[in-house]
Protein backbone atom coordinates (compact mmCIF):
# COMPACT_ATOMS: atom_id res chain seq x y z
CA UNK A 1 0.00 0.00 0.00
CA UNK A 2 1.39 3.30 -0.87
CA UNK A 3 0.15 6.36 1.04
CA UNK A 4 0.63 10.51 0.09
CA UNK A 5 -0.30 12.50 2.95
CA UNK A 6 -0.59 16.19 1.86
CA UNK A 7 0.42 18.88 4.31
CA UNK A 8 1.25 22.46 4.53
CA UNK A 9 4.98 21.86 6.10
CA UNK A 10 6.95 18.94 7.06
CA UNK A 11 9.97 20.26 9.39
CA UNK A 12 13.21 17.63 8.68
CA UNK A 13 13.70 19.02 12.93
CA UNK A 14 11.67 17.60 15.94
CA UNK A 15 13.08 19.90 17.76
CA UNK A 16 10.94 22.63 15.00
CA UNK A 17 7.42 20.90 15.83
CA UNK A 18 4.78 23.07 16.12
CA UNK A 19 1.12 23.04 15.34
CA UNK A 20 0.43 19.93 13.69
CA UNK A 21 3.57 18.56 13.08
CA UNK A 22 3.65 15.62 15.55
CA UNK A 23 0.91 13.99 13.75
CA UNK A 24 2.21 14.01 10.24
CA UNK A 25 5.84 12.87 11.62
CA UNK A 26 3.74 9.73 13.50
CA UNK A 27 0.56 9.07 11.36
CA UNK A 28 3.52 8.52 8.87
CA UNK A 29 6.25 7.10 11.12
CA UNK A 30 3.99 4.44 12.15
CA UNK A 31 2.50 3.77 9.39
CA UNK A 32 5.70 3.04 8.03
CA UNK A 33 6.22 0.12 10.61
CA UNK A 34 3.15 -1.39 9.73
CA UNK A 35 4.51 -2.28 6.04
CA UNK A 36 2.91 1.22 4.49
CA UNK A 37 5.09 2.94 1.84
CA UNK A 38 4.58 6.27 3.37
CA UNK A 39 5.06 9.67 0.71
CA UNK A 40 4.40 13.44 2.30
CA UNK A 41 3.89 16.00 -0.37
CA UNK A 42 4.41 19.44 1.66
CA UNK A 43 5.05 23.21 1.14
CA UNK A 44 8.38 24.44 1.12
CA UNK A 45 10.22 26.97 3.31
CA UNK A 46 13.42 28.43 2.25
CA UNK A 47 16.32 26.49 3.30
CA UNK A 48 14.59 23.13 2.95
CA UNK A 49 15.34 20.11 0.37
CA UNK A 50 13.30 19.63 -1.87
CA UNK A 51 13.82 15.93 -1.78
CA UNK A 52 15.05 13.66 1.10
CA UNK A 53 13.89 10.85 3.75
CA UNK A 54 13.11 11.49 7.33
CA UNK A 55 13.32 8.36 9.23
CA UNK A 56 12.01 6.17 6.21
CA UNK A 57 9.49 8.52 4.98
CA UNK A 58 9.35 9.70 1.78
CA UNK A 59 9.26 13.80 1.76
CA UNK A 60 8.79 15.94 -1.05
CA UNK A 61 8.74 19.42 -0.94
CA UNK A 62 7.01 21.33 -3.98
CA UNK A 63 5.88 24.98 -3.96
CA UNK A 64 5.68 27.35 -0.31
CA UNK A 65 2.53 27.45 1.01
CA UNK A 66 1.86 31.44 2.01
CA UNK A 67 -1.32 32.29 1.94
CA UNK A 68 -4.81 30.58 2.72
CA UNK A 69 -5.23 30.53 -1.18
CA UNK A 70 -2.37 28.60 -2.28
CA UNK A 71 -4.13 25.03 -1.40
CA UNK A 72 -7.04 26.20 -3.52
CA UNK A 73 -4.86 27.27 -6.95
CA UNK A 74 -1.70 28.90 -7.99
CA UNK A 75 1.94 27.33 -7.90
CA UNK A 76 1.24 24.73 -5.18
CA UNK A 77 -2.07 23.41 -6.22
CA UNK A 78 -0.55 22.82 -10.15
CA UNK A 79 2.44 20.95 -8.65
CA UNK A 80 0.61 18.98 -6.05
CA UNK A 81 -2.01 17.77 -8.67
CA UNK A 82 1.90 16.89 -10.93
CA UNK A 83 3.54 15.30 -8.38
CA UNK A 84 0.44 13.17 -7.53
CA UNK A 85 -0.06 11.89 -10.78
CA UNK A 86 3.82 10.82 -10.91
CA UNK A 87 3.63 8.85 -7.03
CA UNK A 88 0.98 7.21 -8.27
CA UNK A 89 -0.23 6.47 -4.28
CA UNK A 90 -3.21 4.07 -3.56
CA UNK A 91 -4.66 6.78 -1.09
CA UNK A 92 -4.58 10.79 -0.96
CA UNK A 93 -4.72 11.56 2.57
CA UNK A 94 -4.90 15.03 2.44
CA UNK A 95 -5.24 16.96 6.18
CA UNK A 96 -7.52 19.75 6.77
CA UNK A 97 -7.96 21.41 3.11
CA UNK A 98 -4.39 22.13 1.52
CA UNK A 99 -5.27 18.59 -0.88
CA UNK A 100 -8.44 20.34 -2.58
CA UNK A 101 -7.02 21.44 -5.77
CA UNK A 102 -7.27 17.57 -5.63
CA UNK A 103 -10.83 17.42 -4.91
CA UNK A 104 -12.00 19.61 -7.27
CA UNK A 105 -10.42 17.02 -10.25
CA UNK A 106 -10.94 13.79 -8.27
CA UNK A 107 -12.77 12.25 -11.21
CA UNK A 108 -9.37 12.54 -13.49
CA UNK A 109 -7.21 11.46 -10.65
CA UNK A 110 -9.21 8.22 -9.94
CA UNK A 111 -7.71 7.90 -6.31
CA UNK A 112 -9.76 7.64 -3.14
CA UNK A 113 -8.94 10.83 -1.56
CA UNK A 114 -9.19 10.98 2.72
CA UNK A 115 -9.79 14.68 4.28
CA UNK A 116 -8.81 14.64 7.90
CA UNK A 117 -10.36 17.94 9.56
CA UNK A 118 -8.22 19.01 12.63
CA UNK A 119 -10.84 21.68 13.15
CA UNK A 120 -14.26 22.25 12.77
CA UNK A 121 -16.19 23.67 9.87
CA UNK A 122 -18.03 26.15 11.04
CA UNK A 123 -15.19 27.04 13.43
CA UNK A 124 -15.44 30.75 13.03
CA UNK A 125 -19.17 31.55 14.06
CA UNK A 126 -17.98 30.94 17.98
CA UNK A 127 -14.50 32.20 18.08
CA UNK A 128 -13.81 35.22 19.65
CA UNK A 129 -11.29 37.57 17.01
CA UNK A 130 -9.00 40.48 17.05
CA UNK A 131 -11.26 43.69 18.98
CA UNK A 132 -11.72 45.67 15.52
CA UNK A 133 -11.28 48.57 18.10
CA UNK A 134 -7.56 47.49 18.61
CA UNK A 135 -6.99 47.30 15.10
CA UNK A 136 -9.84 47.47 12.59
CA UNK A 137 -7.89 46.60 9.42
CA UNK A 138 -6.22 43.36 10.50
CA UNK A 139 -9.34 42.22 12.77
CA UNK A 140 -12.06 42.80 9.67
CA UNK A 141 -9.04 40.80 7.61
CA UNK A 142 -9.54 38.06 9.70
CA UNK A 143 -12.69 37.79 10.14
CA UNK A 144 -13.28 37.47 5.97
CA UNK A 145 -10.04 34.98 6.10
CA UNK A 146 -11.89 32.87 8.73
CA UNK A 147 -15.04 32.73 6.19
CA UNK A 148 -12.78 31.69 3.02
CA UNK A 149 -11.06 29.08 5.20
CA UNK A 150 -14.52 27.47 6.18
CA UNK A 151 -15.11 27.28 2.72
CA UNK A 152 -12.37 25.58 1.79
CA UNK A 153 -12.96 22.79 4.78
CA UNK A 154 -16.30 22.50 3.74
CA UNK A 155 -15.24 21.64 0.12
CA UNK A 156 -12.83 19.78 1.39
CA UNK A 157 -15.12 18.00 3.12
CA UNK A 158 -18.20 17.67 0.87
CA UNK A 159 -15.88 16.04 -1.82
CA UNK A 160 -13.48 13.98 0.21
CA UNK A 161 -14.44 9.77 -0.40
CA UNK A 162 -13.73 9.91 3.57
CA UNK A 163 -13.12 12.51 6.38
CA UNK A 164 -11.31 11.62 9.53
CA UNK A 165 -12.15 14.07 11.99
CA UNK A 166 -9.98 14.49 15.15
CA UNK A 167 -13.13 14.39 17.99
CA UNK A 168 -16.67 14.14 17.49
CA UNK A 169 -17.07 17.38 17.95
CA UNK A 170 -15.71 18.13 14.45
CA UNK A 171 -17.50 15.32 12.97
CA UNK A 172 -20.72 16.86 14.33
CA UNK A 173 -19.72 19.70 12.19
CA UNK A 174 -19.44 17.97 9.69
CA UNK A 175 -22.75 16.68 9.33
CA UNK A 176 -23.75 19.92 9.89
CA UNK A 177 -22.12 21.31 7.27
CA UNK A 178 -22.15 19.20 4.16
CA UNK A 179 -23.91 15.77 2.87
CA UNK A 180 -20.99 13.92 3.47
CA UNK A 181 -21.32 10.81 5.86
CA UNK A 182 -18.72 8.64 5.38
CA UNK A 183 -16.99 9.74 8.88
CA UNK A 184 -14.13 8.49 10.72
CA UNK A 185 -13.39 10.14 14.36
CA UNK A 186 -9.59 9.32 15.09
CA UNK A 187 -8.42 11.06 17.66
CA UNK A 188 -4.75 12.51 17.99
CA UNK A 189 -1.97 11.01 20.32
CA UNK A 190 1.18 11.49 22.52
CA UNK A 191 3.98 9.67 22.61
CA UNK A 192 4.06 8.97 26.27
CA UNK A 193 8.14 7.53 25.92
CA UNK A 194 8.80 11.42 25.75
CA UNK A 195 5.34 12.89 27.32
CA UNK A 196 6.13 11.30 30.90
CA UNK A 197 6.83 13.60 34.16
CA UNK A 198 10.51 13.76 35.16
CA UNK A 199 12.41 15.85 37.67
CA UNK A 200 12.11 19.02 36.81
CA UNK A 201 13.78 22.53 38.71
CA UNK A 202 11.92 25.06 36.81
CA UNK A 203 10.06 27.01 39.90
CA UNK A 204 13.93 27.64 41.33
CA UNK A 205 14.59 28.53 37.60
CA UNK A 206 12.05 31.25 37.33
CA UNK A 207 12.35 32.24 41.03
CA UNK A 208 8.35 31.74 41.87
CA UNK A 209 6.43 29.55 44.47
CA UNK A 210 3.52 29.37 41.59
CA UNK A 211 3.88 28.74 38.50
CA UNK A 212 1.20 28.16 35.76
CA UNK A 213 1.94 26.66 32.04
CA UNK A 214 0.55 28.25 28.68
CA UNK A 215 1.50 26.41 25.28
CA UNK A 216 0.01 27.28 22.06
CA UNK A 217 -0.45 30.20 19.55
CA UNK A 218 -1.40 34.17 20.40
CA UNK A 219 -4.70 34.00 18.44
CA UNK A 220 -7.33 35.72 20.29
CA UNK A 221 -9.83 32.79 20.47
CA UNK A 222 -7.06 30.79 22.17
CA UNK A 223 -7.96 33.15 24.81
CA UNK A 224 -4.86 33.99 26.35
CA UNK A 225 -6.28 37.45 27.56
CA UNK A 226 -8.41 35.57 29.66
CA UNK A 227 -5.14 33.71 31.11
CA UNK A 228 -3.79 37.45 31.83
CA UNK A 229 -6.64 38.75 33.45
CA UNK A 230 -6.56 35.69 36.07
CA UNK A 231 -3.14 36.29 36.70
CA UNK A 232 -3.59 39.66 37.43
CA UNK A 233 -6.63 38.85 39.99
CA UNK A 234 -4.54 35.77 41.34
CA UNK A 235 -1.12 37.89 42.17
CA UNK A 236 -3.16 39.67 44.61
CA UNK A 237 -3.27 36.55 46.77
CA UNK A 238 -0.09 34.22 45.22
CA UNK A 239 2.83 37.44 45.77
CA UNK A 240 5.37 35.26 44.25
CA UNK A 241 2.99 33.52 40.65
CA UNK A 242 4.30 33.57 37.76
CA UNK A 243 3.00 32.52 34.12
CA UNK A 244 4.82 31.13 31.56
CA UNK A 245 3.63 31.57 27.72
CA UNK A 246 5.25 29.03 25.37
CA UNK A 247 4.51 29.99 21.57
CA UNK A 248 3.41 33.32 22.23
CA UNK A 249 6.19 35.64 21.41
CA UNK A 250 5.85 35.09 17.65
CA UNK A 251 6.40 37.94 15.30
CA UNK A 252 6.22 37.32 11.74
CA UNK A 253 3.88 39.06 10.02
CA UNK A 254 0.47 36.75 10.90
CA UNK A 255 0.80 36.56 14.39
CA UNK A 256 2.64 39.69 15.21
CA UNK A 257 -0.50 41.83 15.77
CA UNK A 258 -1.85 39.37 18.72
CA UNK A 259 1.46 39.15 20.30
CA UNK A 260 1.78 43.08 20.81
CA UNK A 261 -2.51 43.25 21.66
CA UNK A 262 -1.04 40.91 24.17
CA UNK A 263 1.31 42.51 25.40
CA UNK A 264 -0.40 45.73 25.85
CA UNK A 265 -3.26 44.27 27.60
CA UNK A 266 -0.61 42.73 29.89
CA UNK A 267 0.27 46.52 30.38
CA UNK A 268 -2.81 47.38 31.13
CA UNK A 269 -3.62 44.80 33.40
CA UNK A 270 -0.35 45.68 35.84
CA UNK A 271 1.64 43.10 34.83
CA UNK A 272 5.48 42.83 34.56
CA UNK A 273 6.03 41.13 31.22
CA UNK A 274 9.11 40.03 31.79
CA UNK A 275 8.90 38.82 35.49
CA UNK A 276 5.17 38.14 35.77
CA UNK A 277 4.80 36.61 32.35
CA UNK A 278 7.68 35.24 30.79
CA UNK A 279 7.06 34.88 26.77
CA UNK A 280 8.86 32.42 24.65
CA UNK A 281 8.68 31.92 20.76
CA UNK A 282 9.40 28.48 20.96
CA UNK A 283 10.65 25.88 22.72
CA UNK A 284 11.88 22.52 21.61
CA UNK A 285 10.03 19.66 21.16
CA UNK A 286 11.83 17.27 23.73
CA UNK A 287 12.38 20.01 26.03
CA UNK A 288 8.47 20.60 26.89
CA UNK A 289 8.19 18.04 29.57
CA UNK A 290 10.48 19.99 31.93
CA UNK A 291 7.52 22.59 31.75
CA UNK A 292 4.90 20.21 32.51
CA UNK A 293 6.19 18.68 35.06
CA UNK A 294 7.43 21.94 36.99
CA UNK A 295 4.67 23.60 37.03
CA UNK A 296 1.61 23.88 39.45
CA UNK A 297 -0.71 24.00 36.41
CA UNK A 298 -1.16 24.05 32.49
CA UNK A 299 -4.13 26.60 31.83
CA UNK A 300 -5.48 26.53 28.19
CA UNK A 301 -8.43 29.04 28.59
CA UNK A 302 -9.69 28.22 24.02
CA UNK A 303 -13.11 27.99 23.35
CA UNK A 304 -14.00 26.25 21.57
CA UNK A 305 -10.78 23.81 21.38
CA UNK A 306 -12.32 21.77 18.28
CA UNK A 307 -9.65 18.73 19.34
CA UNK A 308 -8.91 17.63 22.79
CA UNK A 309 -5.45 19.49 21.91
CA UNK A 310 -1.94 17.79 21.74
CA UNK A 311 -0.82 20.22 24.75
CA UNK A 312 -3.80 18.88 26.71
CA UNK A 313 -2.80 15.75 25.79
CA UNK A 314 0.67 16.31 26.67
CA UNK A 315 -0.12 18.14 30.07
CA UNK A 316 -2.02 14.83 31.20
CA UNK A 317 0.86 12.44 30.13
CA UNK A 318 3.07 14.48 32.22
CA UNK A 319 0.75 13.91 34.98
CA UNK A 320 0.03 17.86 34.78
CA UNK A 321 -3.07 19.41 35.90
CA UNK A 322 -4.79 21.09 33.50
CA UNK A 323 -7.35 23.80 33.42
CA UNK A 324 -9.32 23.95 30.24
CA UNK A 325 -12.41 25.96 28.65
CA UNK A 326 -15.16 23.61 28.92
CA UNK A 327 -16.66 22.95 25.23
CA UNK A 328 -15.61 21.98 22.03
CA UNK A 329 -13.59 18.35 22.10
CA UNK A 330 -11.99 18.73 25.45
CA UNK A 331 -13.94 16.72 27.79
CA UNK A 332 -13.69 13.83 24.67
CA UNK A 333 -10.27 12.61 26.60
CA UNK A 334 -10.32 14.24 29.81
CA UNK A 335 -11.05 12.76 33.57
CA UNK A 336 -11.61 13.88 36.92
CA UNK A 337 -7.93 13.18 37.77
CA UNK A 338 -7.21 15.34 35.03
CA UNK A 339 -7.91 18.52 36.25
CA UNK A 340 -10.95 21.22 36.19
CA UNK A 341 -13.13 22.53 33.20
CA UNK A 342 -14.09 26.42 33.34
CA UNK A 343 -17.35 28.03 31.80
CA UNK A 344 -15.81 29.73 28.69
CA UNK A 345 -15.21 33.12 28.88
CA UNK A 346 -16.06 33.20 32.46
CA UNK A 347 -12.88 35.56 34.02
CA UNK A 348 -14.11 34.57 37.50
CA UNK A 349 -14.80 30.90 37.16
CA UNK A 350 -11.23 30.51 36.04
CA UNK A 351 -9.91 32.09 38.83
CA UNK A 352 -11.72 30.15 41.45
CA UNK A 353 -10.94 26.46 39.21
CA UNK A 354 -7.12 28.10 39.52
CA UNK A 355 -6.95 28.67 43.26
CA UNK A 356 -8.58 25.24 43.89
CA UNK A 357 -5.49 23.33 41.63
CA UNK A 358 -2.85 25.64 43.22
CA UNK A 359 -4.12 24.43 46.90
CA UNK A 360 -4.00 20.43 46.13
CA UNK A 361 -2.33 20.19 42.57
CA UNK A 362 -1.19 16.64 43.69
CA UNK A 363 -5.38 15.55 43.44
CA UNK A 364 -5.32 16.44 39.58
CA UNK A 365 -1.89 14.54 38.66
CA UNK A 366 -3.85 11.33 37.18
CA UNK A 367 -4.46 12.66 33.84
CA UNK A 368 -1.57 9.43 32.18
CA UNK A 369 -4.03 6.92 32.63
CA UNK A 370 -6.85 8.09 30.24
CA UNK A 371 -4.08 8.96 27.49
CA UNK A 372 -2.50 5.48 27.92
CA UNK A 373 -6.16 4.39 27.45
CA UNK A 374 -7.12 6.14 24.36
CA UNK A 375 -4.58 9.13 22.83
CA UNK A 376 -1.02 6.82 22.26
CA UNK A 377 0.12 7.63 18.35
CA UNK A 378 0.00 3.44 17.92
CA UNK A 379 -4.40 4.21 19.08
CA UNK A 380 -4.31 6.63 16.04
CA UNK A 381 -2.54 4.84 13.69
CA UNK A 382 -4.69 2.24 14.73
CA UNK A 383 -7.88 3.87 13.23
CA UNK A 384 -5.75 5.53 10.59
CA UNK A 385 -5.28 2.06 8.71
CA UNK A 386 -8.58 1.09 9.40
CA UNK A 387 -9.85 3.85 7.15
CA UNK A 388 -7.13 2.92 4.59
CA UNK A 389 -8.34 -0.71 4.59
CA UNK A 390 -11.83 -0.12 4.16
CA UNK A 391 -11.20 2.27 1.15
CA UNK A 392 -8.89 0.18 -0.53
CA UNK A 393 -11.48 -2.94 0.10
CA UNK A 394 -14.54 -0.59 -1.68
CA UNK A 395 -12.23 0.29 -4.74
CA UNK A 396 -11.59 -3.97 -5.07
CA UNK A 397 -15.24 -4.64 -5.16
């Protein structure tokens, strides 16, 4: 069986992860173990090869992918729909909608072609955005961005011969959406060899007696404001708290704008940004369990998180307690011992679940036994090649 999966980047570092880029390196990785001929067709960023093999996978690098548009048609779309055509793969598996120049000629390609939606459709109608008051250009960009991207999911989705969906929250979308139902609901994993809790220093480190864990992206519907206006309420009662925000400091030209709205509502709020809340662009991959495990908390205030999210995930195998925005795919892989849910959007509510984990952190550490249950990569992988199977068995018949 020979498999192309079709994503926006493919890093040749682990120590570069971000975003999704765990599950392309072990959807394929694994894969690869089970006897699958594994290809990744990917955008390219300067400095990268074009062609080489990352731990026995296949990766081919054809046009950058720069804007939202570039899946849909221009350079990348005419060279994905080449190089396609000279692999020659069994399956497409194509991951949220950078595959649907595919789509839109599946009937000339002949190829059972998978979508896997790592976020819902509809995604945009309950996400908070940039205040158009703070900047009215960039926050009336995004909200029309956030309409052509549904679009494109939605088309991705309508024309797909299967979509894997990472919770059933986004396969609830889906049917909501679009008269698709061929639906697959395979949800993502940790690799809990790395993901573990070890010994970690990191309250000396930062000089703090409390210390609570952000990891993720500055967009305003991961609600990071909300983080910063807890801290600000908590401080008054923890003197010596301190929040660390892994992923935040980002400033190329997308994500710039949030950082600095960020950082001035930090301002505003009376908090030191570089004692209070410590900012960090990125961290590597293998070095994010020494955060997990040496902090009081991991606080991931999204609504709605469409996925129970890889740093959720990550957080429990490190036997960290989280605090998450109740909604979305969360509470799909989530226990008691994991931690506390907070009403979205609810400042106060998040403040109170806070104080509770920061007096008896120690009765949320049991989060590893639901992720050894049901969110290892092999679980995925699992359900991955079931879907592959079951395609490749219709196009026999």
């Amino acid at each position: 069986m020979r498999i192309c999966r079709v994503v926006n980047e493919f890093p040749s570092s682990q120590d570069r992860w971000g975003s999704l880029g765990p599950n392309y390196y072990y959807f394929s990785k694994l894969s690869l173990k089970r006897g699958i001929e594994v290809h990744i067709v990917a955008g390219r960023n300067p400095g990268e090869n074009v062609e080489e093999v990352v731990d026995g996978i296949h990766v081919h690098r054809i046009a950058p992918v720069k804007k939202i548009t570039d899946g849909f048609k221009g350079r990348f779309a005419v060279e994905l729909r080449r190089k396609i055509k000279e692999l020659s793969p069994d399956i497409v598996h194509g991951h949220n909608s950078i595959h649907i120049s595919l789509l839109l000629e599946r009937d000339k390609l002949d190829i059972p072609i998978i979508t896997h939606l790592h976020t819902s459709i509809d995604h945009y109608k309950f996400t908070e955005k940039l205040p158009i008051t703070y900047d009215f250009v960039r926050g009336l960009k995004d909200r029309l961005s956030e309409r052509w991207l549904a679009w494109l999911k939605k088309e991705a989705a309508e024309k797909a011969n299967l979509v894997i969906t990472g919770s059933k929250y986004i396969a609830e979308s889906v049917l909501r959406c679009t008269s698709n139902r061929r639906l697959s609901v395979v949800y993502n994993g940790v690799d809990i060899n790395i993901f573990k809790p070890i010994k970690s220093n990191l309250k000396n480190e930062m000089e703090a007696d409390f210390l609570i864990l952000y990891v993720g992206r500055p967009n305003p519907w991961k609600g990071v404001h909300y983080l910063l206006g807890a801290l600000a309420k908590l401080k008054k009662e923890y003197r010596k708290i301190k929040c660390i925000l892994i992923g935040v400091k980002k400033m190329d030209s997308f994500h710039k704008p949030y950082y600095e709205w960020l950082v001035t509502l930090a301002k505003s709020l009376g908090l030191d940004i570089e004692k209070e809340v410590i900012t960090f662009s990125h961290i590597p991959y293998h070095e994010l369990p020494k955060y997990y495990s040496g902090v009081d908390c991991f606080i991931t205030p999204a609504y709605p998180e469409p996925c129970p999210s890889k740093t959720i995930l990550e957080a429990q195998a490190c036997c960290c307690p989280v605090i998450a925005a109740n909604g979305g795919g969360v509470c799909e892989i989530f226990s008691e011992e994991s931690g506390l849910l907070f009403r979205p959007r609810n400042l106060q509510d998040l403040v109170e679940k806070t104080k509770i984990v920061l007096k008896n952190p120690d009765k949320f550490r049991g989060g590893r036994k639901i992720i050894e249950e049901k969110a290892t990569w092999e679980k995925s992988v699992d359900g991955i090649i079931k879907c592959y199977e079951e395609l490749l068995h219709e196009r026999s018949l």
